[in-house]
Structure formats: structure tokens, C-alpha cells
C-alpha atoms as a PDB file:
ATOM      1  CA  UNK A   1      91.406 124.457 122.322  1.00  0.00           C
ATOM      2  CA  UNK A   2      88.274 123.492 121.477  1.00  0.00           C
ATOM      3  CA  UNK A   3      87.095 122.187 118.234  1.00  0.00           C
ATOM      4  CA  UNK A   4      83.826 122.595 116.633  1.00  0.00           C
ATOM      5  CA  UNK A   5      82.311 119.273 115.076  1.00  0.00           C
ATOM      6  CA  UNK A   6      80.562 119.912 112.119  1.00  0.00           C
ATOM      7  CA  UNK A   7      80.017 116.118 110.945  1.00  0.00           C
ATOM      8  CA  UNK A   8      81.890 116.374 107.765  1.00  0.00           C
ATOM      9  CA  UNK A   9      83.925 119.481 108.743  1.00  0.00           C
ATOM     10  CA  UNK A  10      86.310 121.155 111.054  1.00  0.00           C
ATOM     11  CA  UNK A  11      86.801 124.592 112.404  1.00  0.00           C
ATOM     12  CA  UNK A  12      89.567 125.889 114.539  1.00  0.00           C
ATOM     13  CA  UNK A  13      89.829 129.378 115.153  1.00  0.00           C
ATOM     14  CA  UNK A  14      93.321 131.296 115.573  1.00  0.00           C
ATOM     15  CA  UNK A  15      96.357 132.165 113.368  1.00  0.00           C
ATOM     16  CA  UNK A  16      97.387 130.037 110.862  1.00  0.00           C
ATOM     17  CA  UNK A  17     101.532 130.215 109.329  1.00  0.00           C
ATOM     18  CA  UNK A  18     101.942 127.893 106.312  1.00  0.00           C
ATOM     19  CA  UNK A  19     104.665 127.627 103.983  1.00  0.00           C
ATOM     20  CA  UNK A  20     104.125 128.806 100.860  1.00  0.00           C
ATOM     21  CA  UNK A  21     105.652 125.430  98.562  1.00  0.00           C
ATOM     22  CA  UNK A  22     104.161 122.460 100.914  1.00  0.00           C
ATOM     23  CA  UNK A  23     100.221 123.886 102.271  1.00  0.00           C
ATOM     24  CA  UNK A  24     100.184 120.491 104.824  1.00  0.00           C
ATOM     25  CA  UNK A  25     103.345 122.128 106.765  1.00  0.00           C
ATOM     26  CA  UNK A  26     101.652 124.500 109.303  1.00  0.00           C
ATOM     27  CA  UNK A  27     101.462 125.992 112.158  1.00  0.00           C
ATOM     28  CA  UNK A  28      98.095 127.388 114.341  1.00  0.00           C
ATOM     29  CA  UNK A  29      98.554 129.761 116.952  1.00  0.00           C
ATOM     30  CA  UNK A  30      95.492 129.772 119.370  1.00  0.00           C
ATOM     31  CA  UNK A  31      94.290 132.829 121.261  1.00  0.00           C
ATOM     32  CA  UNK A  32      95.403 131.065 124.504  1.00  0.00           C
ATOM     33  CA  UNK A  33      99.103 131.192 122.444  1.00  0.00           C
ATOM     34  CA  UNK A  34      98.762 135.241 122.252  1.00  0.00           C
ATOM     35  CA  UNK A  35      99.810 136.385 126.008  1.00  0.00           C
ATOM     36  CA  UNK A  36     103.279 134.077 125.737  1.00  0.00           C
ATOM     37  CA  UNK A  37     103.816 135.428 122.389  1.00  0.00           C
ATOM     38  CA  UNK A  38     103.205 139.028 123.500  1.00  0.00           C
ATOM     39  CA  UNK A  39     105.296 138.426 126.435  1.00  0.00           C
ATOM     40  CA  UNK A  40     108.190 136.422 124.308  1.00  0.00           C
ATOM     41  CA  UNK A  41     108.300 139.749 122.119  1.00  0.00           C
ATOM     42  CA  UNK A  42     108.516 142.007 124.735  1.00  0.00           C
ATOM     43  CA  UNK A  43     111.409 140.049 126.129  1.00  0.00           C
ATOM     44  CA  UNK A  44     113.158 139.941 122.630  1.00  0.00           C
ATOM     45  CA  UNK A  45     112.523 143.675 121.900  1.00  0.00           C
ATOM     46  CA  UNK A  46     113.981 144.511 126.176  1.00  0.00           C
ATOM     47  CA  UNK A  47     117.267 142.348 125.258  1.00  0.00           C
ATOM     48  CA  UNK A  48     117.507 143.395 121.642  1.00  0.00           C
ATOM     49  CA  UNK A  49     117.891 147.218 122.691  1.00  0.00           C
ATOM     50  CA  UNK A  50     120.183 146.619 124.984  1.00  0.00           C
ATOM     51  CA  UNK A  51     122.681 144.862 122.734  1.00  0.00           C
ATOM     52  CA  UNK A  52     122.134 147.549 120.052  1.00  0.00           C
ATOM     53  CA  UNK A  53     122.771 150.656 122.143  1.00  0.00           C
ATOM     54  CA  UNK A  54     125.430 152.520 121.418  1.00  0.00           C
ATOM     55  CA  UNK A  55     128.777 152.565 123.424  1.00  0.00           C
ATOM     56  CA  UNK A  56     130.265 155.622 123.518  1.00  0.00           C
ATOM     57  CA  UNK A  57     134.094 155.081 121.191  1.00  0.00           C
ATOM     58  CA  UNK A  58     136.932 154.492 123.236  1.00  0.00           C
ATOM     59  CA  UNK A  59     139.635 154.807 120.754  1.00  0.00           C
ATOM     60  CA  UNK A  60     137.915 157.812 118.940  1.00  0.00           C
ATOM     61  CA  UNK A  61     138.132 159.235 122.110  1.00  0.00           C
ATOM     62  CA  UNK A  62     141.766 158.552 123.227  1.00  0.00           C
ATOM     63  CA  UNK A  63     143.606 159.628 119.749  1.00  0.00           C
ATOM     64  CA  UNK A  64     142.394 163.226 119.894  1.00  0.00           C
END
């Protein structure tokens, strides 16, 4: 990432995640950063419906 010099100030341009209690303890995700993210969620959101489908009840089926 490139960072604009400005003398007596500093820009970098992205996303920025602080916490809330302690402003010195971030994060900055760069546009470079966005196509593994995107790709990371689409991963997550793949594997999380697959463990969250439903599965048809065995035992509801075999007591009637």
C-alpha cells in the first residue's frame, strides 16, 4: 500500500476497525485486502450452510 507523504501528515486509504475503549488498537483493511475477504466469506457462508441444513429425523421417523 502506498502512503501519501504530506510532510506533517499521513493518509492511508481503506477500512479502518478500532476498538471502542483503547483508539491505538486497530486494524486497516486495504482495498488489495477486499478480494481475500470476499473470497474468505464466501467460503464461510458455502461451509456454514452445509452444517446448518436440516437432516431429515430419524427417530421421529421410526416411532410412528
Amino acid at each position: 500500500m502506498k502512503q501519501l507523504d504530506l510532510e506533517n501528515f499521513e493518509c492511508n486509504i481503506g477500512l479502518m476497525a478500532r476498538e471502542k475503549g483503547n483508539h491505538d488498537n486497530y486494524v486497516l483493511f486495504r482495498f488489495e485486502d477486499l478480494e481475500k475477504m470476499i473470497e474468505y466469506y464466501d467460503l464461510f457462508k458455502k461451509e456454514f450452510s452445509q452444517k446448518t441444513k436440516p437432516r431429515s429425523n430419524k427417530k421421529t421417523e421410526e416411532s410412528e
